[in-house]
PDB file of N, CA and C in Angstrom:
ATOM      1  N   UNK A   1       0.845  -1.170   0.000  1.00  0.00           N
ATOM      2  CA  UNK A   1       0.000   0.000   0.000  1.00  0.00           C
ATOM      3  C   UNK A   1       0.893   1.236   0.000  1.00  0.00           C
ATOM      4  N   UNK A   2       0.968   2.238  -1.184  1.00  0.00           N
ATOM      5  CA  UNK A   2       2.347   3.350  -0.884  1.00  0.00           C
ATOM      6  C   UNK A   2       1.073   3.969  -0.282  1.00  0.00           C
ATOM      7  N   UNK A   3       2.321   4.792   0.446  1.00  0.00           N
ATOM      8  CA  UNK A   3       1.587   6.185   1.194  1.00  0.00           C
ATOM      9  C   UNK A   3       2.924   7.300   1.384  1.00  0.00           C
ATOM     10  N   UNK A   4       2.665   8.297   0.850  1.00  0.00           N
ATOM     11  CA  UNK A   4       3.118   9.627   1.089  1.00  0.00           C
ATOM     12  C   UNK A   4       2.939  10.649   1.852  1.00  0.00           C
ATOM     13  N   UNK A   5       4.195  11.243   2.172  1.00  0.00           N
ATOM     14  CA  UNK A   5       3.457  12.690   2.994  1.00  0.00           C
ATOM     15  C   UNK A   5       3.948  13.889   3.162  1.00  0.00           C
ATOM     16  N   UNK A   6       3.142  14.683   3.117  1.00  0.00           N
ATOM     17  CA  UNK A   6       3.794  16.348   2.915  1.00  0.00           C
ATOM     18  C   UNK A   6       3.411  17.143   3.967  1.00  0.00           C
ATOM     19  N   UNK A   7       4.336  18.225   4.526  1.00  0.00           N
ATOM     20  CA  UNK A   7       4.219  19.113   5.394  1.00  0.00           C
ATOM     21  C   UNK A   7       4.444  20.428   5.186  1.00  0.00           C
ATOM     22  N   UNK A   8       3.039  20.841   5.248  1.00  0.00           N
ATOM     23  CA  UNK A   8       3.254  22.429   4.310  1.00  0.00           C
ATOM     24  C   UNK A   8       3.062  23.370   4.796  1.00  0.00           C
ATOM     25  N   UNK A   9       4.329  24.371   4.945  1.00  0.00           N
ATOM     26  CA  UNK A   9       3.635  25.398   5.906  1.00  0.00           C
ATOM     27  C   UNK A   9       2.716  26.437   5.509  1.00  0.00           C
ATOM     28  N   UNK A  10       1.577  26.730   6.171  1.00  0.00           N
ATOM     29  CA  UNK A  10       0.638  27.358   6.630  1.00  0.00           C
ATOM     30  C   UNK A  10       0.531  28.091   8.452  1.00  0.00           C
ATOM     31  N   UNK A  11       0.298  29.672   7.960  1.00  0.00           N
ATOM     32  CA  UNK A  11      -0.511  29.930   8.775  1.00  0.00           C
ATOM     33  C   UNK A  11      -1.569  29.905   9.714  1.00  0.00           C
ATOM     34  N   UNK A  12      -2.656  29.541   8.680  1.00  0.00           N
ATOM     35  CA  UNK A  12      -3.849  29.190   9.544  1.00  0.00           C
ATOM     36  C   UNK A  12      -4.382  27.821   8.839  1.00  0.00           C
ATOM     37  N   UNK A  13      -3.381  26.467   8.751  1.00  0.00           N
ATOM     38  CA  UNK A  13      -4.091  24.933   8.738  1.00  0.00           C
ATOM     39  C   UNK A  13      -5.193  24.641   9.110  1.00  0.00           C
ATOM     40  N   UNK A  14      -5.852  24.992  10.159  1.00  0.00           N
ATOM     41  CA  UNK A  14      -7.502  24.869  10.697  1.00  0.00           C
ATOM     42  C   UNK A  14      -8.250  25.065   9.282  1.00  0.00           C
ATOM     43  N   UNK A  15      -7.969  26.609   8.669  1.00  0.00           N
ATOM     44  CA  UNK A  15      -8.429  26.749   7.577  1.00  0.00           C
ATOM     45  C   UNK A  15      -8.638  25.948   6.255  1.00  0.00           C
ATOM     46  N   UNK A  16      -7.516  25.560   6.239  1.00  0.00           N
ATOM     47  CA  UNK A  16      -7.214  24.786   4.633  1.00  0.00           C
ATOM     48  C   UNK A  16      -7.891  23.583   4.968  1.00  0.00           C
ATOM     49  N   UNK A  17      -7.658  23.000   6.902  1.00  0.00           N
ATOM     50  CA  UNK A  17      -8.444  21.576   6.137  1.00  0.00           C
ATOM     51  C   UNK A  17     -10.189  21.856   6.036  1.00  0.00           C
ATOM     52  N   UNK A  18     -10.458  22.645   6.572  1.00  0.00           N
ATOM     53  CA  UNK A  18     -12.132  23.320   6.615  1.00  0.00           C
ATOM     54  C   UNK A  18     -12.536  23.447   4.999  1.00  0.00           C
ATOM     55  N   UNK A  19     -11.359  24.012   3.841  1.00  0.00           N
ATOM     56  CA  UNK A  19     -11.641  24.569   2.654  1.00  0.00           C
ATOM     57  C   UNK A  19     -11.479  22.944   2.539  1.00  0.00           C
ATOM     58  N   UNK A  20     -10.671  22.232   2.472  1.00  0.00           N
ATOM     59  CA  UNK A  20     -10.862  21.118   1.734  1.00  0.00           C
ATOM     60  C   UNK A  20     -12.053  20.199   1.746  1.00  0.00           C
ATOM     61  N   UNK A  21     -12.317  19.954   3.398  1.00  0.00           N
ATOM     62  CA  UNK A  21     -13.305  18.805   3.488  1.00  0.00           C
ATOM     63  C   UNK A  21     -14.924  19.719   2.872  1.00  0.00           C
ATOM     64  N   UNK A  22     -14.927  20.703   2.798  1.00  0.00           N
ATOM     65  CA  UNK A  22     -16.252  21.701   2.053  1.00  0.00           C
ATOM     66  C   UNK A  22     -15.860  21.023   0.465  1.00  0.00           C
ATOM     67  N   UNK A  23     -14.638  20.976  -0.055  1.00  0.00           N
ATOM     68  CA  UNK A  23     -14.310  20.634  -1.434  1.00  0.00           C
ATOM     69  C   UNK A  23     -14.851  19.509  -1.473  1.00  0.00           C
ATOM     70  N   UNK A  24     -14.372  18.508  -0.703  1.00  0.00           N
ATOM     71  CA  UNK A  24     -14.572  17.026  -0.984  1.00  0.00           C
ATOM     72  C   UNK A  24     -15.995  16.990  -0.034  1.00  0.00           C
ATOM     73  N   UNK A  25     -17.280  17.098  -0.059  1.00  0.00           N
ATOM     74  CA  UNK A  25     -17.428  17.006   0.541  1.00  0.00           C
ATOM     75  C   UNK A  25     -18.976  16.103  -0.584  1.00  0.00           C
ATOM     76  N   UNK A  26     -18.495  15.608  -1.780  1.00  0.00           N
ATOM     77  CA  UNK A  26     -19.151  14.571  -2.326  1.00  0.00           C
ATOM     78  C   UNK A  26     -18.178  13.316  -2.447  1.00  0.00           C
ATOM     79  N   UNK A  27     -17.056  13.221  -1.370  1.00  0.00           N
ATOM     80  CA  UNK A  27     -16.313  12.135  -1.251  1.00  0.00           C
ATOM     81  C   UNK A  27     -17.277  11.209  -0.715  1.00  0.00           C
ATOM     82  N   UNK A  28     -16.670   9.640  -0.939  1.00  0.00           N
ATOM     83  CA  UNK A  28     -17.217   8.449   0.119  1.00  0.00           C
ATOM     84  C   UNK A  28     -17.336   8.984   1.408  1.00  0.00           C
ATOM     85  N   UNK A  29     -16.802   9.646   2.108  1.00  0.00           N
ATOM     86  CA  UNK A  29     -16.550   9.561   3.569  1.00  0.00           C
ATOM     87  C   UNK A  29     -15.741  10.760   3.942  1.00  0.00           C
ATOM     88  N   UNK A  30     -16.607  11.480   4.650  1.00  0.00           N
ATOM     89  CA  UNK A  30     -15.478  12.997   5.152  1.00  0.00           C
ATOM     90  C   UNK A  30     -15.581  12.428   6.880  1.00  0.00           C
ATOM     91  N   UNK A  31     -14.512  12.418   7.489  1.00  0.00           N
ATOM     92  CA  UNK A  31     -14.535  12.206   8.977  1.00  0.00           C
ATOM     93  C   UNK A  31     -13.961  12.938   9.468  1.00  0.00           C
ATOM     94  N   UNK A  32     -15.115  13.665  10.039  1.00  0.00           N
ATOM     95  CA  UNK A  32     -14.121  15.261  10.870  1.00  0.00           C
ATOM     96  C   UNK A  32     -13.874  15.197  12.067  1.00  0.00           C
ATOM     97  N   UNK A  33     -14.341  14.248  12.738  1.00  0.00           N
ATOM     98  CA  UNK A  33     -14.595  13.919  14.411  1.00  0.00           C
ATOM     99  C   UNK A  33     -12.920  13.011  14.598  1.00  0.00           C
ATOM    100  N   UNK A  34     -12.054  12.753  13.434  1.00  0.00           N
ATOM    101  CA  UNK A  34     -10.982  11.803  13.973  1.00  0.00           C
ATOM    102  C   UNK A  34      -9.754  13.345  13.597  1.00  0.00           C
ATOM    103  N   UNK A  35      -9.012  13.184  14.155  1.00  0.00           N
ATOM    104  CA  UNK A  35      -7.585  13.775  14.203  1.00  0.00           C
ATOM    105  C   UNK A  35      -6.429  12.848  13.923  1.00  0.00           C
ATOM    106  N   UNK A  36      -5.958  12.692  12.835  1.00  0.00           N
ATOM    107  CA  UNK A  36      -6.175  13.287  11.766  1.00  0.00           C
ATOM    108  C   UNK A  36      -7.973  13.148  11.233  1.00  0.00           C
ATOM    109  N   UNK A  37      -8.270  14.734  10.386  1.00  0.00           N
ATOM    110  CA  UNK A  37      -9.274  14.265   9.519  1.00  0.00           C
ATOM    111  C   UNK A  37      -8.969  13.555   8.522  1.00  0.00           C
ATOM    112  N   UNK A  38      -9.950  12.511   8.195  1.00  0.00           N
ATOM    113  CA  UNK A  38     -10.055  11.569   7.132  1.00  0.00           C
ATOM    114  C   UNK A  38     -10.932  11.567   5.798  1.00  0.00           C
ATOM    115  N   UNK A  39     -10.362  11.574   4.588  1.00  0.00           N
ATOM    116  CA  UNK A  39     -11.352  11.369   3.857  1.00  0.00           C
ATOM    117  C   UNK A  39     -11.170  10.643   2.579  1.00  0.00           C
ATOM    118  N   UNK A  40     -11.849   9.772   2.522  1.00  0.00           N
ATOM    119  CA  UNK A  40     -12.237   8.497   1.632  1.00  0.00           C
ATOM    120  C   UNK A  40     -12.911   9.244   0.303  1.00  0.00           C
ATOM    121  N   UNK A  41     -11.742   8.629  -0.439  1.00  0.00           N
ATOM    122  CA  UNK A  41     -12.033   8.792  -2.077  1.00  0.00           C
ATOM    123  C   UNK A  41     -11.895   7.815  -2.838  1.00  0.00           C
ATOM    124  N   UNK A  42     -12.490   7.540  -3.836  1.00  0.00           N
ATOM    125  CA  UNK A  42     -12.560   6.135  -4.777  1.00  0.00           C
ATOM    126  C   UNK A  42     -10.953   5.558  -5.113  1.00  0.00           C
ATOM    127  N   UNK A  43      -9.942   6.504  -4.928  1.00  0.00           N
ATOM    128  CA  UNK A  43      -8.689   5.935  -5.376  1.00  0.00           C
ATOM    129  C   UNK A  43      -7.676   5.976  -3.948  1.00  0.00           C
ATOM    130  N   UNK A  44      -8.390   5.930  -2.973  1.00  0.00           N
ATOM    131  CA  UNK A  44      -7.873   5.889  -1.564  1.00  0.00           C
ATOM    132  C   UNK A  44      -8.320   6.651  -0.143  1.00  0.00           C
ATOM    133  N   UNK A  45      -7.736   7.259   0.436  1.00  0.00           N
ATOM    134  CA  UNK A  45      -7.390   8.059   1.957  1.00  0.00           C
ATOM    135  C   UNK A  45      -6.943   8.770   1.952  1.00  0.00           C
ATOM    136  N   UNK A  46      -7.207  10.148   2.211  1.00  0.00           N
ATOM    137  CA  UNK A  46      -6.594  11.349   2.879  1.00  0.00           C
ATOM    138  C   UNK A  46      -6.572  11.804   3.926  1.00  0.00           C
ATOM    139  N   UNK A  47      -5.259  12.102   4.555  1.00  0.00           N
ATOM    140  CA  UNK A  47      -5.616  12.056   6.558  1.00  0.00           C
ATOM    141  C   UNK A  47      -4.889  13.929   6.265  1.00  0.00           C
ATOM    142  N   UNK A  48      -5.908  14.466   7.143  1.00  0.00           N
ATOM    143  CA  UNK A  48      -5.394  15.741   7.150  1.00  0.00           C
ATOM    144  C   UNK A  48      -5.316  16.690   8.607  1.00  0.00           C
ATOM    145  N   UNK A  49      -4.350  16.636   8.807  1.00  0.00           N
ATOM    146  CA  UNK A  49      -4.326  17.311  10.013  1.00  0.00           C
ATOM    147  C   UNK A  49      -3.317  18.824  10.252  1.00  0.00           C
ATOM    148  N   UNK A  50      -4.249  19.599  10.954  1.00  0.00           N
ATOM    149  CA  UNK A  50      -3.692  20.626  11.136  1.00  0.00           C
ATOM    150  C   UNK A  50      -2.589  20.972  12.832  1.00  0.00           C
ATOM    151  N   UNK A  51      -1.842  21.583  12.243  1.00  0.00           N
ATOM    152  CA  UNK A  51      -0.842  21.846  13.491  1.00  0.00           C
ATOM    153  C   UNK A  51      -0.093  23.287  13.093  1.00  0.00           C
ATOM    154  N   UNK A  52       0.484  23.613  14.140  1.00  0.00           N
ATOM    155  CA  UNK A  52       1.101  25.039  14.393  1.00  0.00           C
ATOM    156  C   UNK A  52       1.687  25.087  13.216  1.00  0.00           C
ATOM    157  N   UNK A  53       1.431  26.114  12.226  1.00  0.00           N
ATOM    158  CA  UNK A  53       2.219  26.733  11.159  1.00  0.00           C
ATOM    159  C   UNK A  53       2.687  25.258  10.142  1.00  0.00           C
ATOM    160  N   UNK A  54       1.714  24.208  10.232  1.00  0.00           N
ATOM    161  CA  UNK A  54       1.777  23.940   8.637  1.00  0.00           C
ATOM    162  C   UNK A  54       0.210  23.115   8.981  1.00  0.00           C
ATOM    163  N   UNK A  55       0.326  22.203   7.956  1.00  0.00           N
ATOM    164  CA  UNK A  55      -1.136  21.013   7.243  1.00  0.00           C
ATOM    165  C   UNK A  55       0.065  20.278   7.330  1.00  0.00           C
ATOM    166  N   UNK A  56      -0.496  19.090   7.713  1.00  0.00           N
ATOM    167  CA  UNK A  56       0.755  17.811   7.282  1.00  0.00           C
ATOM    168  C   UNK A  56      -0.665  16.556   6.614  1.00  0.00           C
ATOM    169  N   UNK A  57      -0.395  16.291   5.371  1.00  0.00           N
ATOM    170  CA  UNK A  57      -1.450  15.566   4.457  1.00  0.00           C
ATOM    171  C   UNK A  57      -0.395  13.998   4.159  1.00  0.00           C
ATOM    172  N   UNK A  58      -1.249  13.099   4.699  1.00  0.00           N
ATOM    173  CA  UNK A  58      -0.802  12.154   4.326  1.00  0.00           C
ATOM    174  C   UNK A  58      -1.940  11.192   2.987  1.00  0.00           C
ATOM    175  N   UNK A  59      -1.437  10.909   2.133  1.00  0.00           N
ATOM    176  CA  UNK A  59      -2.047  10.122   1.294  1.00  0.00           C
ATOM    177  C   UNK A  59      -1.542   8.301   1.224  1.00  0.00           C
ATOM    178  N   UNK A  60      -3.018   7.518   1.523  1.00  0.00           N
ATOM    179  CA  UNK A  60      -2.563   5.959   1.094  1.00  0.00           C
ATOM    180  C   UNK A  60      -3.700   5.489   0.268  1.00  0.00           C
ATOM    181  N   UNK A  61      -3.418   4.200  -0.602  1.00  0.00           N
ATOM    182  CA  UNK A  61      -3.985   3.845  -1.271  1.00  0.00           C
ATOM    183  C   UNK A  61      -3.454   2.524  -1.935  1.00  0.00           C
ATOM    184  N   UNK A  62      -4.260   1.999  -2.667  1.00  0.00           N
ATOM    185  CA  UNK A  62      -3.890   0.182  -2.900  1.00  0.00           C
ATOM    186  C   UNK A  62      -3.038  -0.606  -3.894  1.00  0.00           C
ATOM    187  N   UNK A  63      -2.545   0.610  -4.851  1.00  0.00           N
ATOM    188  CA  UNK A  63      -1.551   0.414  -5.899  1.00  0.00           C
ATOM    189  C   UNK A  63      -1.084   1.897  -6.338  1.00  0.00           C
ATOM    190  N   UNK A  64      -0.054   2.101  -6.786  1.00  0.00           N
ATOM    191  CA  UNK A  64       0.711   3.188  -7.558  1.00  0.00           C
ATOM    192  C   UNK A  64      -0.045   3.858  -8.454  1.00  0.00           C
ATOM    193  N   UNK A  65      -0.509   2.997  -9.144  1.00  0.00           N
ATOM    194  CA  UNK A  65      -1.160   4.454  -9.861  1.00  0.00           C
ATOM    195  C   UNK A  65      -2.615   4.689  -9.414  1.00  0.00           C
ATOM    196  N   UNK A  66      -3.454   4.335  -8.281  1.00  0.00           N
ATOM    197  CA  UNK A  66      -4.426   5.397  -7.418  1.00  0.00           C
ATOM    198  C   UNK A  66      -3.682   6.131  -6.781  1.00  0.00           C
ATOM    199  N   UNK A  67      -2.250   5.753  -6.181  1.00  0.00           N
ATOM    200  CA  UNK A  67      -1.684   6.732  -5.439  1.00  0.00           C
ATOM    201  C   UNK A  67      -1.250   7.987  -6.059  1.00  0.00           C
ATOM    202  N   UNK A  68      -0.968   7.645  -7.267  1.00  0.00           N
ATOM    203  CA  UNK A  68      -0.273   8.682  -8.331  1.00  0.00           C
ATOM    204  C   UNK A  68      -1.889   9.402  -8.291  1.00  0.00           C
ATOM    205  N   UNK A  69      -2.712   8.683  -8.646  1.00  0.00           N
ATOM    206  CA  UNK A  69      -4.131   9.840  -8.577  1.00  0.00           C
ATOM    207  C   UNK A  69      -4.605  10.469  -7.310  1.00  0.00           C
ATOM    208  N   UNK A  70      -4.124   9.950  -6.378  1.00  0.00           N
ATOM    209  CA  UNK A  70      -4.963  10.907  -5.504  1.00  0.00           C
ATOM    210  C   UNK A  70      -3.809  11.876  -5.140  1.00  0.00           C
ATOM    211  N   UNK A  71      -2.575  11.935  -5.182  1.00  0.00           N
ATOM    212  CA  UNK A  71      -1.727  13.090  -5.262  1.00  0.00           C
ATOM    213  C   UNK A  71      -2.240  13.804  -5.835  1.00  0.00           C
ATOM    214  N   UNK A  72      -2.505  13.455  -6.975  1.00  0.00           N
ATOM    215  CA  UNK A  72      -2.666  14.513  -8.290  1.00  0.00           C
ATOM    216  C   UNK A  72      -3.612  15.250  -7.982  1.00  0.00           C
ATOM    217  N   UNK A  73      -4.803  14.701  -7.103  1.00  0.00           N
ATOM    218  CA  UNK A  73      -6.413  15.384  -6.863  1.00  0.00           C
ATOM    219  C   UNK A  73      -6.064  16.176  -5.544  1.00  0.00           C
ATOM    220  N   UNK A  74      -5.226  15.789  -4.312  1.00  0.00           N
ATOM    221  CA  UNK A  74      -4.566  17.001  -3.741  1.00  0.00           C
ATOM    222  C   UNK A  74      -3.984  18.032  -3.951  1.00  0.00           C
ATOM    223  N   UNK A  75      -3.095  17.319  -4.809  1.00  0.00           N
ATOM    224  CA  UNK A  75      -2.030  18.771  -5.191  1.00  0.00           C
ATOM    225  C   UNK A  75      -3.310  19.927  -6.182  1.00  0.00           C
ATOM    226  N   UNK A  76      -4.409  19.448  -6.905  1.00  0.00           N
ATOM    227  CA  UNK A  76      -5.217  20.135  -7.230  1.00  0.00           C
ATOM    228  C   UNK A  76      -5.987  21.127  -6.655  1.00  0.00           C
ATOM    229  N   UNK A  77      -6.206  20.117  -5.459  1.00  0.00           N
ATOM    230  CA  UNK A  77      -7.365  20.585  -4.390  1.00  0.00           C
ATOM    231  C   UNK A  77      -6.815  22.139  -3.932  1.00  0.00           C
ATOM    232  N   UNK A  78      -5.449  21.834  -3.423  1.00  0.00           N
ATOM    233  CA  UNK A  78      -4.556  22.893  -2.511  1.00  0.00           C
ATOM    234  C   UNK A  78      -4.542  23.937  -3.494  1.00  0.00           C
ATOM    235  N   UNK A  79      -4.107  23.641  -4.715  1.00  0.00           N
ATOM    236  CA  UNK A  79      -3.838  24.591  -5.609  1.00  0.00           C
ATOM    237  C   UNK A  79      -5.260  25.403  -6.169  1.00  0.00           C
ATOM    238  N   UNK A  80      -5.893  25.001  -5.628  1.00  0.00           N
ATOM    239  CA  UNK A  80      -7.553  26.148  -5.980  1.00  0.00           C
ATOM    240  C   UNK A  80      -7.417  26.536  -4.820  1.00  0.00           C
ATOM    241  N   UNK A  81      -7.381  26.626  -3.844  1.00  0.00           N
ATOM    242  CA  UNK A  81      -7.438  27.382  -2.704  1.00  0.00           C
ATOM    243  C   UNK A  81      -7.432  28.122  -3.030  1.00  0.00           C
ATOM    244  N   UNK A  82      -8.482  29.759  -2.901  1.00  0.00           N
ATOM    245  CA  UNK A  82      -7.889  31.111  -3.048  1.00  0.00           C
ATOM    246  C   UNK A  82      -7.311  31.683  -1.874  1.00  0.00           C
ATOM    247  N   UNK A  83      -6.862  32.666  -2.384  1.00  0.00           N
ATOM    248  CA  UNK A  83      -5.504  33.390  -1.241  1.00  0.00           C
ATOM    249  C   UNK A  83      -4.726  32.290  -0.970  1.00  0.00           C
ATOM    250  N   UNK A  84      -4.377  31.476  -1.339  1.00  0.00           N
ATOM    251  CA  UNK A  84      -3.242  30.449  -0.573  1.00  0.00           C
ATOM    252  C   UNK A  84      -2.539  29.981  -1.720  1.00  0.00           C
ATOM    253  N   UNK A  85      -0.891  30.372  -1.000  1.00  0.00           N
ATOM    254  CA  UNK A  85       0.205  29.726  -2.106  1.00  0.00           C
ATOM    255  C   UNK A  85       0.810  28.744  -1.354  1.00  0.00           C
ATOM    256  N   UNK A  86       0.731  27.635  -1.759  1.00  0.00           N
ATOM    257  CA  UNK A  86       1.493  26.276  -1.234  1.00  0.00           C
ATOM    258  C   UNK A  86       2.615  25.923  -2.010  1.00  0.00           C
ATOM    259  N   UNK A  87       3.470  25.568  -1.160  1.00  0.00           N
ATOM    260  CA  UNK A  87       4.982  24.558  -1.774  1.00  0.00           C
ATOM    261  C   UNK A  87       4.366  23.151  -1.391  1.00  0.00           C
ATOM    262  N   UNK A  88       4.284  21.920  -2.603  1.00  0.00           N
ATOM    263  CA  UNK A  88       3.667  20.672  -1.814  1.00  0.00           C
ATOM    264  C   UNK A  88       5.080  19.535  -1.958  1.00  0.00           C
ATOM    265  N   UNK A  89       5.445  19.318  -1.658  1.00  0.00           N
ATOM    266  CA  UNK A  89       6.782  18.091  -1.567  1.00  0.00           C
ATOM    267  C   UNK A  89       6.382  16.908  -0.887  1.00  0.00           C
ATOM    268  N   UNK A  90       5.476  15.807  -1.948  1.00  0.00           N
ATOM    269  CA  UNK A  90       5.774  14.990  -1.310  1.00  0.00           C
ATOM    270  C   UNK A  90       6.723  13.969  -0.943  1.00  0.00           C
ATOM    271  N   UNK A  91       6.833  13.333   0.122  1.00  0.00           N
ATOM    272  CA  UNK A  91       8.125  11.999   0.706  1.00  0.00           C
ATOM    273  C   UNK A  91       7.354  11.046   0.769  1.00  0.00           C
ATOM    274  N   UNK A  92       8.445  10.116   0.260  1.00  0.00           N
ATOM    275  CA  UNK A  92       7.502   7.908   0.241  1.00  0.00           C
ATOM    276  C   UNK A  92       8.021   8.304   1.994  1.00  0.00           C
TER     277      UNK A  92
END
């Protein structure tokens, strides 16, 4: 199962994961009650949790190329954010 993960700094993280789970929020499964938040998409898991001055987003999923897709649908997600410029680097 790969899984990746990026730590991006942000100001106000509370925010971004609030803008995201509103984005995804015709995913399988938004779980806001767990820390990390979780959310279930057809090509895997996104755990998103906020902390002092960044988002740290971990992505897993069941073969390489869903993983390669649900990067791709993060790094999307982040990148519509308005007002927000992200550096995203993810690490295996």
């Amino acid at each position: 199962m790969p899984i990746s993960r990026a730590e991006i700094p942000a100001e106000d993280a509370a925010s971004l994961v609030n803008q995201l789970c509103e984005r995804w929020s015709d995913a399988k499964e938004v779980d806001r009650t767990s820390d990390p938040v979780q959310i279930t998409l057809d090509e895997g898991s996104c755990f998103l949790q906020a902390q002092p001055n960044k988002l740290v987003v971990v992505v897993e999923a069941l073969d390489d190329e869903s993983h390669n897709q649900l990067e791709g649908q993060v790094d999307a997600a982040l990148d519509s954010l308005k007002g927000v410029e992200l550096d995203i680097v993810w690490e295996a």
